[in-house]
C-alpha atoms as a PDB file:
ATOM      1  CA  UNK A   1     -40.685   9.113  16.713  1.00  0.00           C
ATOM      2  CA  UNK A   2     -42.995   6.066  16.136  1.00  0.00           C
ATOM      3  CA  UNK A   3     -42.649   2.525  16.502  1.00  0.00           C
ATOM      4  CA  UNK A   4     -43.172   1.787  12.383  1.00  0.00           C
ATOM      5  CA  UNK A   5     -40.225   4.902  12.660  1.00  0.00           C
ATOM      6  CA  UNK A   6     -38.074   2.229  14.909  1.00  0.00           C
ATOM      7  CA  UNK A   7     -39.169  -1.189  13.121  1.00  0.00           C
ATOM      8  CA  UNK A   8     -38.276   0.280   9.689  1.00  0.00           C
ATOM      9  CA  UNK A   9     -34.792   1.806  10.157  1.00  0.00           C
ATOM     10  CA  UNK A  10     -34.045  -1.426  12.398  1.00  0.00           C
ATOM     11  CA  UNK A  11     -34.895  -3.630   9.960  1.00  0.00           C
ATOM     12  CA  UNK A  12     -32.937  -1.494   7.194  1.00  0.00           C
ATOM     13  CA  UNK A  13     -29.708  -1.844   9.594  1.00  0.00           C
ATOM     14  CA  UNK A  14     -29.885  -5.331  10.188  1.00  0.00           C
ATOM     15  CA  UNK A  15     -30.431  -6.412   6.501  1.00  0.00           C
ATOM     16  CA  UNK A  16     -27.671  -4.031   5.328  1.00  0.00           C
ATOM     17  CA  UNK A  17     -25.399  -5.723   7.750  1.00  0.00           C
ATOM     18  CA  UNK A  18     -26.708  -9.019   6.727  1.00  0.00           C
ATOM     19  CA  UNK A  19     -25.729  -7.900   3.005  1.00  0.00           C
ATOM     20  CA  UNK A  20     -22.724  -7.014   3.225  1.00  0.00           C
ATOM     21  CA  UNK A  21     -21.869  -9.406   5.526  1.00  0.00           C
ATOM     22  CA  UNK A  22     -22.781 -12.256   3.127  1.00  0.00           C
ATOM     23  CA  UNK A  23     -20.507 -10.657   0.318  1.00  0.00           C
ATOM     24  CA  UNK A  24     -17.840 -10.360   2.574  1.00  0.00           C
ATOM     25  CA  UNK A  25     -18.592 -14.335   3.661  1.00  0.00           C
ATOM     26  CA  UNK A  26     -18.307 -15.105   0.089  1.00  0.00           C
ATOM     27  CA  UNK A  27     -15.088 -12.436  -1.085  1.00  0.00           C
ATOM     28  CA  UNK A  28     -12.907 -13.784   1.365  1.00  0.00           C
ATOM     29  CA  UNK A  29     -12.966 -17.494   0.502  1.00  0.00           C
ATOM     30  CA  UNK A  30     -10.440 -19.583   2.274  1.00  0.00           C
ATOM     31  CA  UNK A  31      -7.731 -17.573   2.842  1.00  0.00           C
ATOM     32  CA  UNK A  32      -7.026 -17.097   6.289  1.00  0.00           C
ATOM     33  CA  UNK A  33      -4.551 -14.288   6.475  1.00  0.00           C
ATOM     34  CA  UNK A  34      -7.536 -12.459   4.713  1.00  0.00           C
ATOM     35  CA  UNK A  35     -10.387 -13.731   7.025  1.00  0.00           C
ATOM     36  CA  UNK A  36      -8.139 -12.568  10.009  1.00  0.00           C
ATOM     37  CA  UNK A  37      -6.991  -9.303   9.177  1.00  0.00           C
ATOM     38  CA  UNK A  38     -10.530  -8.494   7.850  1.00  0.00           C
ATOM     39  CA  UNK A  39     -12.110  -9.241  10.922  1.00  0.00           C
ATOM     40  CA  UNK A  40      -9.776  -7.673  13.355  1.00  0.00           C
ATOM     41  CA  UNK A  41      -9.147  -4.745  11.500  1.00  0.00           C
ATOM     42  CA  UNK A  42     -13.057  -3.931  11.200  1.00  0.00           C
ATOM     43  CA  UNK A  43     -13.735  -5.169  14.998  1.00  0.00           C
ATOM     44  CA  UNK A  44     -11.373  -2.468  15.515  1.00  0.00           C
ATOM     45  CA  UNK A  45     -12.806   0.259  13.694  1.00  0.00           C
ATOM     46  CA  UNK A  46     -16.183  -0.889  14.275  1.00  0.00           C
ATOM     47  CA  UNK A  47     -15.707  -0.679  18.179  1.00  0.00           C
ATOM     48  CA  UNK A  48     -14.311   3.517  17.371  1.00  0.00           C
ATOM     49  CA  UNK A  49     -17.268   3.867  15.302  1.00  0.00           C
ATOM     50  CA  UNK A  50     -19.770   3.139  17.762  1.00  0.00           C
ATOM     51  CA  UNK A  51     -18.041   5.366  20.181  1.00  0.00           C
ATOM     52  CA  UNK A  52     -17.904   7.936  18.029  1.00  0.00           C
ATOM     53  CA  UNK A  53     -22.036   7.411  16.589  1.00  0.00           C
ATOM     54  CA  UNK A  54     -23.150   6.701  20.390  1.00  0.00           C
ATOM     55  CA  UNK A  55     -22.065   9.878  21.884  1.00  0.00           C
ATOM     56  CA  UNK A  56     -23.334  12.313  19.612  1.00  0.00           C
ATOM     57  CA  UNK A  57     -25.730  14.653  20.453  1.00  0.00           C
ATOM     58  CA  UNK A  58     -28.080  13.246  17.532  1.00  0.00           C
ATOM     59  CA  UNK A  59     -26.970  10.216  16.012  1.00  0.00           C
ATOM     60  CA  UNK A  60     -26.428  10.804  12.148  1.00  0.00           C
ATOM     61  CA  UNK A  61     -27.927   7.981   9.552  1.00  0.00           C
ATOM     62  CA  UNK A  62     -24.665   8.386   7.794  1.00  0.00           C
ATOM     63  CA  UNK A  63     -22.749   7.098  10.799  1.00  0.00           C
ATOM     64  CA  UNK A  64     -25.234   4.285  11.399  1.00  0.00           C
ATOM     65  CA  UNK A  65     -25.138   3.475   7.967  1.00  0.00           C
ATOM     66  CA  UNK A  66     -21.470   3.392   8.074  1.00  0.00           C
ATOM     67  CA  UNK A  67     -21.621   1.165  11.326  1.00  0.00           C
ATOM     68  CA  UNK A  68     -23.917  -1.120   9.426  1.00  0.00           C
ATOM     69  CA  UNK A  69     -20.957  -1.952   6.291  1.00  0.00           C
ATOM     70  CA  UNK A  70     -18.597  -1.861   8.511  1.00  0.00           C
ATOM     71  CA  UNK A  71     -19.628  -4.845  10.865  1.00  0.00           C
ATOM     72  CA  UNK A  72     -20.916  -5.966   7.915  1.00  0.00           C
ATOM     73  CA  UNK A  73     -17.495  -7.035   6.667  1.00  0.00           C
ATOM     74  CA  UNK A  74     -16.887  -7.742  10.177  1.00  0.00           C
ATOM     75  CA  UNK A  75     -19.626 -10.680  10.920  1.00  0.00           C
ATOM     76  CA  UNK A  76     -18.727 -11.730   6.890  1.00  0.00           C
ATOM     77  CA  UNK A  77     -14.944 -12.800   7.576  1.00  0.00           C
ATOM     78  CA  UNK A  78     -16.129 -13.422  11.734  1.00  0.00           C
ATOM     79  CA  UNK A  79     -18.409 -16.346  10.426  1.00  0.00           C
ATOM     80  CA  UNK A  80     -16.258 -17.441   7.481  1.00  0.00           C
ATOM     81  CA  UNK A  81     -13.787 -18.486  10.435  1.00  0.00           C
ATOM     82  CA  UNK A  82     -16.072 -20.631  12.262  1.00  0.00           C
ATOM     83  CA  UNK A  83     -17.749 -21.359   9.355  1.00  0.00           C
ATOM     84  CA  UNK A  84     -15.054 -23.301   7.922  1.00  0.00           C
ATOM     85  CA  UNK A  85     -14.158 -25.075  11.528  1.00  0.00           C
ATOM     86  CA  UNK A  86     -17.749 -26.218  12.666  1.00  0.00           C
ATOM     87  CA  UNK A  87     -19.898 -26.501   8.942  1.00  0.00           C
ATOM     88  CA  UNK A  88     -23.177 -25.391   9.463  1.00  0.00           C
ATOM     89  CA  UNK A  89     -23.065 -23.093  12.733  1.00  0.00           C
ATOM     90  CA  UNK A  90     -23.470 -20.200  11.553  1.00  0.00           C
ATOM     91  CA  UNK A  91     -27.156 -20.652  10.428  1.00  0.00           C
ATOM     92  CA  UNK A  92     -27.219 -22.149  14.107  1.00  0.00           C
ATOM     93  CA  UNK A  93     -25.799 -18.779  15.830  1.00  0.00           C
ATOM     94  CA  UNK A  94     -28.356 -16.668  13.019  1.00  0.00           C
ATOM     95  CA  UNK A  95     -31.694 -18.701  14.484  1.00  0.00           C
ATOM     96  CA  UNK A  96     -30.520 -18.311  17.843  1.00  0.00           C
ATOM     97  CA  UNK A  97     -29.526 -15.085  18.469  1.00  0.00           C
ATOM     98  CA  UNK A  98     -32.999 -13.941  17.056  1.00  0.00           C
ATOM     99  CA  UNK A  99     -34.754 -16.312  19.010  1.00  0.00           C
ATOM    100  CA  UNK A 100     -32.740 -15.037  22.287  1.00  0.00           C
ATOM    101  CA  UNK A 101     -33.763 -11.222  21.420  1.00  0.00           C
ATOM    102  CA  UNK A 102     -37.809 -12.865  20.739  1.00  0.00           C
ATOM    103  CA  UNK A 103     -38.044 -14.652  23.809  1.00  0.00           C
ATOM    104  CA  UNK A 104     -35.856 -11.001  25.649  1.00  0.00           C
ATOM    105  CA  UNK A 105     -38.445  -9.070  23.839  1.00  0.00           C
ATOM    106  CA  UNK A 106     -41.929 -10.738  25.139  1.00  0.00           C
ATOM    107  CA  UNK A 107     -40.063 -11.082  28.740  1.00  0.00           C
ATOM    108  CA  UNK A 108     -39.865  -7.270  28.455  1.00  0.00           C
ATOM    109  CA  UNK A 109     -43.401  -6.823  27.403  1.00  0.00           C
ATOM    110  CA  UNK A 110     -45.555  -9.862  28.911  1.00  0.00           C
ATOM    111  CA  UNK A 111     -43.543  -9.454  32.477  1.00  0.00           C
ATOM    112  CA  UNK A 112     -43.835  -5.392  32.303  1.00  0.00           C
ATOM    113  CA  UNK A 113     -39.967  -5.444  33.167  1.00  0.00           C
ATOM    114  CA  UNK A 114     -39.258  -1.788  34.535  1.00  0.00           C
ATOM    115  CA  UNK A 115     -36.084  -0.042  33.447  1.00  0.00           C
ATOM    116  CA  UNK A 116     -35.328   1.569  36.439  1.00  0.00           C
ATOM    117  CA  UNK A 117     -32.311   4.261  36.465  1.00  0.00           C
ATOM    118  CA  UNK A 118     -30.295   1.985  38.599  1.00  0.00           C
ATOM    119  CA  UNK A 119     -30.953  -1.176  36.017  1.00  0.00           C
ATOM    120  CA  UNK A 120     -29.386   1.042  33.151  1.00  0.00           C
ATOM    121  CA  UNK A 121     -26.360   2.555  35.239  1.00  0.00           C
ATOM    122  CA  UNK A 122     -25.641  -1.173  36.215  1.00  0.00           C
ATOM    123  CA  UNK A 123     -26.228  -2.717  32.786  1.00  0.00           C
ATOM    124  CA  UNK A 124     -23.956   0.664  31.399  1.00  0.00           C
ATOM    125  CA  UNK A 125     -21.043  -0.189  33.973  1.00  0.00           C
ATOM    126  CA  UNK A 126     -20.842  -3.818  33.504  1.00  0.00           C
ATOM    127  CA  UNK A 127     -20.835  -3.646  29.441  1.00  0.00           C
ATOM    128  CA  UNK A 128     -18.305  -1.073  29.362  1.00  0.00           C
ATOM    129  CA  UNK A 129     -16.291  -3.467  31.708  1.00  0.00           C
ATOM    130  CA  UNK A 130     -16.902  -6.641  29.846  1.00  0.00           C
ATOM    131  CA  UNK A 131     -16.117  -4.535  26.638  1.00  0.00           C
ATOM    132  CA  UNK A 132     -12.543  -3.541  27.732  1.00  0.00           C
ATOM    133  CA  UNK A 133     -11.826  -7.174  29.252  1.00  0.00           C
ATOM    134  CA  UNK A 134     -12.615  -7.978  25.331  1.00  0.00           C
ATOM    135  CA  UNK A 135     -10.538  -5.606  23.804  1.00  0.00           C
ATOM    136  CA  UNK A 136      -7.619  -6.308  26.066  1.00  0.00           C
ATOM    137  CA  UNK A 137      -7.760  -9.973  25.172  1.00  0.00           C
ATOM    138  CA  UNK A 138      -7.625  -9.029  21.370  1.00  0.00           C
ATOM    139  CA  UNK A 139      -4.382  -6.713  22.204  1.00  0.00           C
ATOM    140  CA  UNK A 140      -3.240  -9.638  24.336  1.00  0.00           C
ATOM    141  CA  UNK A 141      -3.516 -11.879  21.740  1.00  0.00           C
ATOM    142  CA  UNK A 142      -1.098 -10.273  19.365  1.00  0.00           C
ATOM    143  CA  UNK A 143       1.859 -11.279  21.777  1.00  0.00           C
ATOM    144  CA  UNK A 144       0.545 -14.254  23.772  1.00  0.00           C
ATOM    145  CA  UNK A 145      -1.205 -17.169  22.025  1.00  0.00           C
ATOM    146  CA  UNK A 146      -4.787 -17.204  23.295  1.00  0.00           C
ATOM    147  CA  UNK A 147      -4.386 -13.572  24.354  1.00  0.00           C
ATOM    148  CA  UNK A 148      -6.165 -13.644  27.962  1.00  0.00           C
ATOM    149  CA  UNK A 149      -7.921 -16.638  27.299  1.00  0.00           C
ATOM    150  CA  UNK A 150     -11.162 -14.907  27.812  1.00  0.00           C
ATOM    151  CA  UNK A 151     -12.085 -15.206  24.082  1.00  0.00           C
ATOM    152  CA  UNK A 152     -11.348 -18.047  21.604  1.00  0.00           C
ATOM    153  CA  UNK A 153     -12.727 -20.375  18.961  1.00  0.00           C
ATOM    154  CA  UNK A 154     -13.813 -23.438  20.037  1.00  0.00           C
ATOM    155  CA  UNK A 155     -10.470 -25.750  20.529  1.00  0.00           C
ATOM    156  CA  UNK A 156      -8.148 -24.939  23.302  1.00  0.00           C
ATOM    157  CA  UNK A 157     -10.996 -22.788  25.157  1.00  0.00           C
ATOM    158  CA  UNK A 158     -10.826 -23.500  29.004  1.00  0.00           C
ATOM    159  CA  UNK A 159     -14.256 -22.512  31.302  1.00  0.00           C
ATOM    160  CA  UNK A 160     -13.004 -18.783  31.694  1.00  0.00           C
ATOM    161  CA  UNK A 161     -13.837 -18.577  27.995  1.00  0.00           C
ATOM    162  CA  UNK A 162     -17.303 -20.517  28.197  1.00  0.00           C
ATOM    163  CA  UNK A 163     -18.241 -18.172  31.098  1.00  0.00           C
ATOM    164  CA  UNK A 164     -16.815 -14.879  29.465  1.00  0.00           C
ATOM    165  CA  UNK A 165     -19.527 -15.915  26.388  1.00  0.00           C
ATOM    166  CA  UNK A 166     -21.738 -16.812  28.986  1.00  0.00           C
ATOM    167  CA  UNK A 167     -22.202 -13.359  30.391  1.00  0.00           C
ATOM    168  CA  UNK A 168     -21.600 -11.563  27.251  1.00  0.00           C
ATOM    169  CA  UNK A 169     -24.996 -13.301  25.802  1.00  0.00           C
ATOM    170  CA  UNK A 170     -26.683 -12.357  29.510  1.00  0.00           C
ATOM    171  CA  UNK A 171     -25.006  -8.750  28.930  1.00  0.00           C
ATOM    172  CA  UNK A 172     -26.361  -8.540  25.831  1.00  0.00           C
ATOM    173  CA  UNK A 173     -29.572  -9.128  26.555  1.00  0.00           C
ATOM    174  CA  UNK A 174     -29.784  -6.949  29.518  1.00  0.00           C
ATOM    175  CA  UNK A 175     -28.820  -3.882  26.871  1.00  0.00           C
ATOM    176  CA  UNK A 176     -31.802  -5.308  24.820  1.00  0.00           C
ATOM    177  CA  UNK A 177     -34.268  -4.587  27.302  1.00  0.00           C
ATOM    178  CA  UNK A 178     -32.323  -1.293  27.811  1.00  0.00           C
ATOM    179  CA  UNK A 179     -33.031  -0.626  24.583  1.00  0.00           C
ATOM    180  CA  UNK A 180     -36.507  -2.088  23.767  1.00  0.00           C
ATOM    181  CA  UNK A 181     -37.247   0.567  26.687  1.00  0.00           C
ATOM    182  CA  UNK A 182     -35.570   3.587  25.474  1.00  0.00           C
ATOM    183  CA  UNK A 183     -37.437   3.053  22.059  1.00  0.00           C
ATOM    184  CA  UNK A 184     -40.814   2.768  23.560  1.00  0.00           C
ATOM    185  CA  UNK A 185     -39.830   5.692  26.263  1.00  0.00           C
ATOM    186  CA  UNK A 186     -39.184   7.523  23.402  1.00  0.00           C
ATOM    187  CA  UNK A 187     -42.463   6.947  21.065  1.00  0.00           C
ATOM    188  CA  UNK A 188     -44.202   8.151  24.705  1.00  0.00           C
ATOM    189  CA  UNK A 189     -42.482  11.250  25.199  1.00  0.00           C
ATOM    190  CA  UNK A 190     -42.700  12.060  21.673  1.00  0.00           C
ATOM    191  CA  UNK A 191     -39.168  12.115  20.760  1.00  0.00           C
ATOM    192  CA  UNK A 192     -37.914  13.743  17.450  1.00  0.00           C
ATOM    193  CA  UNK A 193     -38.009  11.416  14.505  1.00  0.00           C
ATOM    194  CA  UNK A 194     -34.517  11.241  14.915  1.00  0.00           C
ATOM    195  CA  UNK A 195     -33.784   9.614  17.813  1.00  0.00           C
ATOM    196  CA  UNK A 196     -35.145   6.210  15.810  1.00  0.00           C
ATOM    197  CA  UNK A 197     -31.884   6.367  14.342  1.00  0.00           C
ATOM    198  CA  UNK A 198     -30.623   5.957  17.758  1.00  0.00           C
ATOM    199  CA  UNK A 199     -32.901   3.325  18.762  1.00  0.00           C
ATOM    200  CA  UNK A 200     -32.311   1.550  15.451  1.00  0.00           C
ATOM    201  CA  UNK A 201     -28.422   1.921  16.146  1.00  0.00           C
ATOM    202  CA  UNK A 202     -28.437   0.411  20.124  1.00  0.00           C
ATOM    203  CA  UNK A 203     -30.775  -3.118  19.427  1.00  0.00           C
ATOM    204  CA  UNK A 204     -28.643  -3.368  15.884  1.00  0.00           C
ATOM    205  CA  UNK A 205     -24.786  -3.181  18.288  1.00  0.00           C
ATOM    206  CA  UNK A 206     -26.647  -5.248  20.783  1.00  0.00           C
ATOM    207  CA  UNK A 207     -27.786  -8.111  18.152  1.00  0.00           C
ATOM    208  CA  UNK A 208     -24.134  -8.008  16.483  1.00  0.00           C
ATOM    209  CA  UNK A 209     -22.855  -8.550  19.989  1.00  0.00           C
ATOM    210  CA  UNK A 210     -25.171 -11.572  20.695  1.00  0.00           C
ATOM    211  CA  UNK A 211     -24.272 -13.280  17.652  1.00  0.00           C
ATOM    212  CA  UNK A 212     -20.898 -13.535  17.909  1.00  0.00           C
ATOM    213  CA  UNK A 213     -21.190 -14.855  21.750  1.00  0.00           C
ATOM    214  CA  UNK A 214     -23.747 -17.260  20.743  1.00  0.00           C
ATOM    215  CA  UNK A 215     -21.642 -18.022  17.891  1.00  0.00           C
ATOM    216  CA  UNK A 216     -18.475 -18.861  20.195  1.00  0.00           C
ATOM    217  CA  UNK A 217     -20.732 -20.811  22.854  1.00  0.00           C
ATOM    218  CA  UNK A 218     -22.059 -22.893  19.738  1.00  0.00           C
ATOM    219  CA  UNK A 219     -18.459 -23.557  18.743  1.00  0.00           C
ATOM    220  CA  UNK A 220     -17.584 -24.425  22.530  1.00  0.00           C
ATOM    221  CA  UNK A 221     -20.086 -26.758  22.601  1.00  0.00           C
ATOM    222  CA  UNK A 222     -19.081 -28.919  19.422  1.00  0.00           C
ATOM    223  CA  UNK A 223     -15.624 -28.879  20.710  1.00  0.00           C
ATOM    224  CA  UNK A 224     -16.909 -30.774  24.445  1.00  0.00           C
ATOM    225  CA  UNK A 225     -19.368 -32.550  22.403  1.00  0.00           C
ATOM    226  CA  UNK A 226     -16.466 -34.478  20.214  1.00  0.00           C
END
């Protein structure tokens, strides 16, 4: 395992996500029964996927691959929605989730942050939380408008939602750092070439996540802002 091993498949994820997530932004057009079930019908598989990709013993490339079209489609009807409510913010929530992860990434390395077995358990613990508060609000939302009002685009969202977005984008990059450290750990120890896959795979769920809080805080803030 190198770090040119890490770069490269990390940079083949993101663009193939960034692909197919652009045809999806453009094959869905304006119809919004499409954009919808599109993107809740991929959130969903995409959120078994990585369960299934993360706990493997050795994470396939054909899994991560899959992971990549399949948020793909995803981000592609995810963005069309805002997209067509707030012009222009998704090339906002783009630039700024990669400038979050630059400015996580030279904290990690110019402050010599130390992943420290408790840090990860903590960081571990509080994602999985914040991810089933998420996924309840989605199954919420099927029966009560504004599910559990943790979640929502931009009109209508009260401060529970702000601060829900809030701490997913401070979650998020928390798991950065976890996994900017498990990729250099790993390039130290002299992991298999394989586990790059797995690097590739954790920064690549983690970015996907920070977009689409950045995207909602973006969309919260043109809402106060009118």
């Amino acid at each position: 395992m190198t770090f040119d091993d890490v770069v490269g498949k990390t940079g083949l994820v993101l663009l193939l996500i960034a692909a197919v997530g652009a045809l999806t932004f453009i094959g869905v057009g304006d119809n919004i029964a499409l954009i919808g079930g599109a993107a809740i019908l991929s959130s969903l598989v995409g959120f078994v996927t990585v369960l299934i990709v993360s706990t493997r013993a050795k994470v396939p490339a054909a899994g991560v691959i899959a992971y990549s079209v399949i948020e793909g489609v995803f981000l592609g009807a995810f963005s069309k929605l805002f997209e067509m409510l707030y012009q222009g913010i998704v090339v906002q929530a783009v630039v700024g989730t990669f400038c979050a992860a630059g400015v996580t990434l030279a904290a990690y390395k110019f402050f010599n942050i130390r992943v420290t077995p408790k840090f990860r358990k903590i960081v571990f613990i509080s994602t999985i939380g914040f991810a089933a508060a998420m996924l309840l609000n989605l199954l919420a939302s099927f029966v009560i408008p504004g599910g559990l009002g943790l979640a929502t685009i931009g009109h209508g969202a009260g401060w529970i939602a702000v601060l829900a977005s809030g701490l997913g984008v401070v979650l998020a990059a928390m798991n950065l750092v976890v996994d900017f450290d498990y990729a250099e750990q790993g390039v130290r120890n002299r992991a298999p070439a394989s586990e790059s896959w797995r690097a590739a795979f954790g920064i690549a769920v983690t970015m996907v996540w920070l977009y689409t809080e950045i995207l909602r805080i973006l969309s919260y803030v043109r809402e106060f802002s009118n």
